[in-house]
Each structure stands twice: as C-alpha cells, then as structure tokens.
C-alpha atoms as a PDB file:
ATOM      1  CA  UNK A   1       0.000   0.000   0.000  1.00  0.00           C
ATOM      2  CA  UNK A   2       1.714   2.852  -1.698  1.00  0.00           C
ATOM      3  CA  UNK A   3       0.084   6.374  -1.460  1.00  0.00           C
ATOM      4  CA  UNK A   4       1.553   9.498  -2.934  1.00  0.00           C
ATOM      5  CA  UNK A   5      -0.691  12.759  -1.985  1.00  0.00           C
ATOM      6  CA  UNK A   6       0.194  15.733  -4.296  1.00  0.00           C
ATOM      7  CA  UNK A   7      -0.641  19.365  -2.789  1.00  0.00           C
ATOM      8  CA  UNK A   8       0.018  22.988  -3.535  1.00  0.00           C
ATOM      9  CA  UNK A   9      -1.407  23.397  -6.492  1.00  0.00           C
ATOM     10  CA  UNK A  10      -3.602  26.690  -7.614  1.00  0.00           C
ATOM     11  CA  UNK A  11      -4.406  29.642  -9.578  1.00  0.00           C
ATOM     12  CA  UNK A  12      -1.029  32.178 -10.006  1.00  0.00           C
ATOM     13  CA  UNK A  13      -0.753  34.775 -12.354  1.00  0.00           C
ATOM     14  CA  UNK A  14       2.523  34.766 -14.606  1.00  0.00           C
ATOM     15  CA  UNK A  15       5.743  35.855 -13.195  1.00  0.00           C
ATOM     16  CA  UNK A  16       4.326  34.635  -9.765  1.00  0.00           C
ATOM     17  CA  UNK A  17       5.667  31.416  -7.514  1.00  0.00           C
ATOM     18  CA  UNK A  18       4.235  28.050  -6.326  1.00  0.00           C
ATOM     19  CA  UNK A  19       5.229  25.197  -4.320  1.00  0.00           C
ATOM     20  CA  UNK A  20       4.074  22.098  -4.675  1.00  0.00           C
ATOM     21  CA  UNK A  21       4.246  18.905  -2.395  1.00  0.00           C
ATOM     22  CA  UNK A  22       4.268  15.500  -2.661  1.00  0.00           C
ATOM     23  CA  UNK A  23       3.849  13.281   0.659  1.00  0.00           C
ATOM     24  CA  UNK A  24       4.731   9.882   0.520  1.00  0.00           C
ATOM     25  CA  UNK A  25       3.623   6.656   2.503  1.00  0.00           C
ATOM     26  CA  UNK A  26       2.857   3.071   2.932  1.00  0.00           C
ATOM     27  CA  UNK A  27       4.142   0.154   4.568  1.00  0.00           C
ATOM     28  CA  UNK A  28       6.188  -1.321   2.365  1.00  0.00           C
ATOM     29  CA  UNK A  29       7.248   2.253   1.146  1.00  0.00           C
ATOM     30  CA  UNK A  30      10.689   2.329   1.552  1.00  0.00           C
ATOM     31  CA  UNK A  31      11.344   6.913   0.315  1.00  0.00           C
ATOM     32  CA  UNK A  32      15.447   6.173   0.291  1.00  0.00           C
ATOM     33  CA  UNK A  33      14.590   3.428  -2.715  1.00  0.00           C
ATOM     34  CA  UNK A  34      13.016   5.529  -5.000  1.00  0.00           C
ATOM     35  CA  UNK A  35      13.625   8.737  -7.093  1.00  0.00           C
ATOM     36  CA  UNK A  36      11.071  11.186  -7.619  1.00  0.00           C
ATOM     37  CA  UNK A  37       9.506  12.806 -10.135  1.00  0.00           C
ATOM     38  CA  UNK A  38       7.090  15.638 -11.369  1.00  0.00           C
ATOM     39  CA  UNK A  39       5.540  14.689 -14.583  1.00  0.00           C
ATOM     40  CA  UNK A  40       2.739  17.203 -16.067  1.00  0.00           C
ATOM     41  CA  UNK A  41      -0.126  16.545 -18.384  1.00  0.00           C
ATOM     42  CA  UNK A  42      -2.415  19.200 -20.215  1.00  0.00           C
ATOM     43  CA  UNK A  43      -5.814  17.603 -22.364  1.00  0.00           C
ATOM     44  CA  UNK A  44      -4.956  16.681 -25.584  1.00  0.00           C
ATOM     45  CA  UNK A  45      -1.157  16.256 -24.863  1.00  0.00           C
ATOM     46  CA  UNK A  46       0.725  13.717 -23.833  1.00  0.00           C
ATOM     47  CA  UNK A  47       2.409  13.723 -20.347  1.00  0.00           C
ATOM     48  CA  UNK A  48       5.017  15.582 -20.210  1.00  0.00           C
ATOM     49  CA  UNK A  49       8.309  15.353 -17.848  1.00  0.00           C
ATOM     50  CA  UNK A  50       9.217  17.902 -15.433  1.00  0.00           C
ATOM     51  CA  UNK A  51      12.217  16.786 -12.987  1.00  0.00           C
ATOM     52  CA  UNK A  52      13.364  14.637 -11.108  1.00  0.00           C
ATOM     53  CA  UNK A  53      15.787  14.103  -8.034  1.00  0.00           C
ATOM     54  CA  UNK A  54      17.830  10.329  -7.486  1.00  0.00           C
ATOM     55  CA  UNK A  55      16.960   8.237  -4.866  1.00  0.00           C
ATOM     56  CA  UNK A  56      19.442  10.081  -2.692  1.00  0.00           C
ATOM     57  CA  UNK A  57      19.017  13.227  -3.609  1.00  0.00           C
ATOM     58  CA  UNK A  58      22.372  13.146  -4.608  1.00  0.00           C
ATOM     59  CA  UNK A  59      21.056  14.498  -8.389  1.00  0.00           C
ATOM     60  CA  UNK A  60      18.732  16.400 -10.110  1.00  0.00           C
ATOM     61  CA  UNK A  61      17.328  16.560 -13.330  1.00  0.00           C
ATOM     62  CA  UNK A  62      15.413  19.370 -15.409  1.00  0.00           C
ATOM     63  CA  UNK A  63      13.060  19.549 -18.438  1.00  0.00           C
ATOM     64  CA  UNK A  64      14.711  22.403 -20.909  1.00  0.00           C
ATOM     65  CA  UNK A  65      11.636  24.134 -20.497  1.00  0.00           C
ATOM     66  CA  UNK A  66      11.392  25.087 -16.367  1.00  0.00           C
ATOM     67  CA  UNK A  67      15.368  24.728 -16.279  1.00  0.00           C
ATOM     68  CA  UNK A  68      16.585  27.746 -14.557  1.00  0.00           C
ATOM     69  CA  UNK A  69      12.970  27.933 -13.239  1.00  0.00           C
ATOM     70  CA  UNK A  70      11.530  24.746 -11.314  1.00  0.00           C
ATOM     71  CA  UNK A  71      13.462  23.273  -8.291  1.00  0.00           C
ATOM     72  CA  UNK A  72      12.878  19.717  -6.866  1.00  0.00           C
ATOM     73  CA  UNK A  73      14.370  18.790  -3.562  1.00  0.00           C
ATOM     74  CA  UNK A  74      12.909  16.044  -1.087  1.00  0.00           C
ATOM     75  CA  UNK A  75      12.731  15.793   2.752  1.00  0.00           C
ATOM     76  CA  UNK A  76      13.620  12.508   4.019  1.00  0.00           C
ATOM     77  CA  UNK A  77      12.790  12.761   7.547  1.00  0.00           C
ATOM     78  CA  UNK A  78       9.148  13.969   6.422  1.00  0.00           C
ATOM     79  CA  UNK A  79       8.756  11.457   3.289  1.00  0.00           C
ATOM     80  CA  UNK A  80       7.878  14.301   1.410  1.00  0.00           C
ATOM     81  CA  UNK A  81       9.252  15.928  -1.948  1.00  0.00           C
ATOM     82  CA  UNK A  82       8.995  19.233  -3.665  1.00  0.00           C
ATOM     83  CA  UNK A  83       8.717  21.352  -6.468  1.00  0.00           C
ATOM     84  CA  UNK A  84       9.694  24.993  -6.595  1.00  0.00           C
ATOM     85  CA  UNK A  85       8.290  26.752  -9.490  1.00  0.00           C
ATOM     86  CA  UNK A  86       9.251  30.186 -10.019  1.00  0.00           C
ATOM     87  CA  UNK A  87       8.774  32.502 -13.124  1.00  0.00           C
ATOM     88  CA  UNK A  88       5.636  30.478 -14.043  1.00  0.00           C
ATOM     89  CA  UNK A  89       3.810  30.763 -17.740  1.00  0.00           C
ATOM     90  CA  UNK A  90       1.173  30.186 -18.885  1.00  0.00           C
ATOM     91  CA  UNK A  91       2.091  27.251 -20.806  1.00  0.00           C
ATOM     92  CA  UNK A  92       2.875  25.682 -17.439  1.00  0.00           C
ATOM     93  CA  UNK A  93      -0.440  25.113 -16.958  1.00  0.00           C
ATOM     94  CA  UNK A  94      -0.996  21.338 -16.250  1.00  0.00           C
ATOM     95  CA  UNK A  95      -2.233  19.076 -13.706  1.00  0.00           C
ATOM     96  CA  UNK A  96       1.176  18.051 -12.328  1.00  0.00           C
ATOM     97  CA  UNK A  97       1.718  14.444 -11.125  1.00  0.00           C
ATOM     98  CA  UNK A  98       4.488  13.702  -8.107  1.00  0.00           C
ATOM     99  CA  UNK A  99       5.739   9.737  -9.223  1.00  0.00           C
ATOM    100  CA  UNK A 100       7.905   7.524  -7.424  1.00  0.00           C
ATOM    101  CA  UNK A 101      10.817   5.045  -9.635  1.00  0.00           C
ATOM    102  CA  UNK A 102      12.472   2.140  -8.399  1.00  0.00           C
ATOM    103  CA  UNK A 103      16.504   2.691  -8.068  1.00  0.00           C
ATOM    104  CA  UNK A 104      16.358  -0.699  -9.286  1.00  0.00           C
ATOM    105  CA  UNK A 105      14.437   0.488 -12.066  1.00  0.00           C
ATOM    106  CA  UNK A 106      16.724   1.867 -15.447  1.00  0.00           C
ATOM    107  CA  UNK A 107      13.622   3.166 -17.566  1.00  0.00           C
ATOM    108  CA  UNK A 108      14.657   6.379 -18.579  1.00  0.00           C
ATOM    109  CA  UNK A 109      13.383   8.565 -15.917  1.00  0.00           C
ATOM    110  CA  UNK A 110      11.496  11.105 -18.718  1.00  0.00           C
ATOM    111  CA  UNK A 111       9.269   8.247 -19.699  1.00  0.00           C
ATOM    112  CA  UNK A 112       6.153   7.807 -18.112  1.00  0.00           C
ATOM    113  CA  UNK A 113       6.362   3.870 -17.511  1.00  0.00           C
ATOM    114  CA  UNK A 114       9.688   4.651 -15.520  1.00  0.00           C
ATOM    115  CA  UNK A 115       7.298   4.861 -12.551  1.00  0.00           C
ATOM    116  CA  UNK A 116       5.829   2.535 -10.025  1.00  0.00           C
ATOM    117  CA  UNK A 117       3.990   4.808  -8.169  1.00  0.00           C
ATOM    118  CA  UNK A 118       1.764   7.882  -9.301  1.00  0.00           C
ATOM    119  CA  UNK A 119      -0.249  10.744  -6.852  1.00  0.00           C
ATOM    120  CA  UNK A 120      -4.069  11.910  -8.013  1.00  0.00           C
ATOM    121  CA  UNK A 121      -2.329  15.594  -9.522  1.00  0.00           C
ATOM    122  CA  UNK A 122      -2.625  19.116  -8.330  1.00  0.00           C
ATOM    123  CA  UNK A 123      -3.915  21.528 -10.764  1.00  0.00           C
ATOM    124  CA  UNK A 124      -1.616  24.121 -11.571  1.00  0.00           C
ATOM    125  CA  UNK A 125      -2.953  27.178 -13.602  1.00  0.00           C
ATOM    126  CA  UNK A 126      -1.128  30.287 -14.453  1.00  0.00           C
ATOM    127  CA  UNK A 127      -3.055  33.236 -16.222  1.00  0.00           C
ATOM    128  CA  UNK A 128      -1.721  35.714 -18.435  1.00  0.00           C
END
C-alpha cells in the first residue's frame, strides 16, 4: 500500500511562484529506494516530464523548459518531496503528477512507464 498525496497546487498569475508537495507513505514504502519525479499533463497532450531528483538526492534533473525555473528537492525525515516553481507561464499550466521510480528500475526517468507509483495531480494554472 503505496500512497503518494500531491498538494500545492492553484491559480497564479505569470511571473508569480508556487510550491508544490508530494507526501509519501505506505508500509512497504521504503522513500530512500526511490527517485522522484514531477511529470505534467495538459488535455490533448501527452504527459510531459518535469524533474526529477535520485533516490538520494544526490542528483537532479530538469526539463529544458522550467530549467533555470523549477526546483525539486525532497525531505527525508518527512517522506515528502517538492517542487519549486518560479517565473511560471502560462504554458505551465498542467495538472502536475508527483511519481515515485524504483533505483532498481533503469527506464529512462522522462518516460512515463519509468514509474511505479503515481499521486491523483494538483492543478496548476497560471493566467496571463
């Protein structure tokens, strides 16, 4: 039993800041096994990957389009990780997924079926 609880999410206009967080648990949830990611998906597209930080935290990884932007860091003591966004667009608009992915697992991390574990989304919306 696995659960991955995405929050944070809202209505910012561009230019503006949001922080979103993903809470992790379960009992056979071991957080130091798995990387984490932030995936994002918009109707009509295809989902779309965001970053990502080793199981670690020892690396981090960026999408060319919130590099320079975005920040992902994780808590271990709380289970929990993060995503900074600053300098938000509009075209960041997306219901943004927090994912967990096996160290044991070598799927590159941008793909979507490098995950085990996926959150409901929090709804990110950024107005012009």
């Amino acid at each position: 039993q696995v659960q991955l609880v995405e929050s944070g999410g809202g209505l910012v206009q561009a230019g503006g800041s949001l922080r979103l967080s993903c809470a992790a648990s379960g009992r056979t949830f071991s957080f130091r096994d798995y990387g984490m990611g932030w995936l994002r998906q918009v109707p009509g597209k295809e989902r779309e990957f965001v970053a990502y930080i080793t199981w670690n935290g020892g690396g981090t990884h960026y999408a060319d389009s919130v590099k320079g932007r975005f920040s992902i860091s994780r808590d271990s003591a709380k289970n929990t990780v993060y995503l900074q966004m600053n300098s938000l667009k509009p075209e960041d608009t997306a219901l943004y997924y927090c994912a967990a992915r096996s160290s044991t697992n070598f799927i590159d991390y941008v793909q979507s079926n490098a995950y085990d574990y996926w959150g409901q989304g929090t709804q990110v919306t950024v107005s012009s």
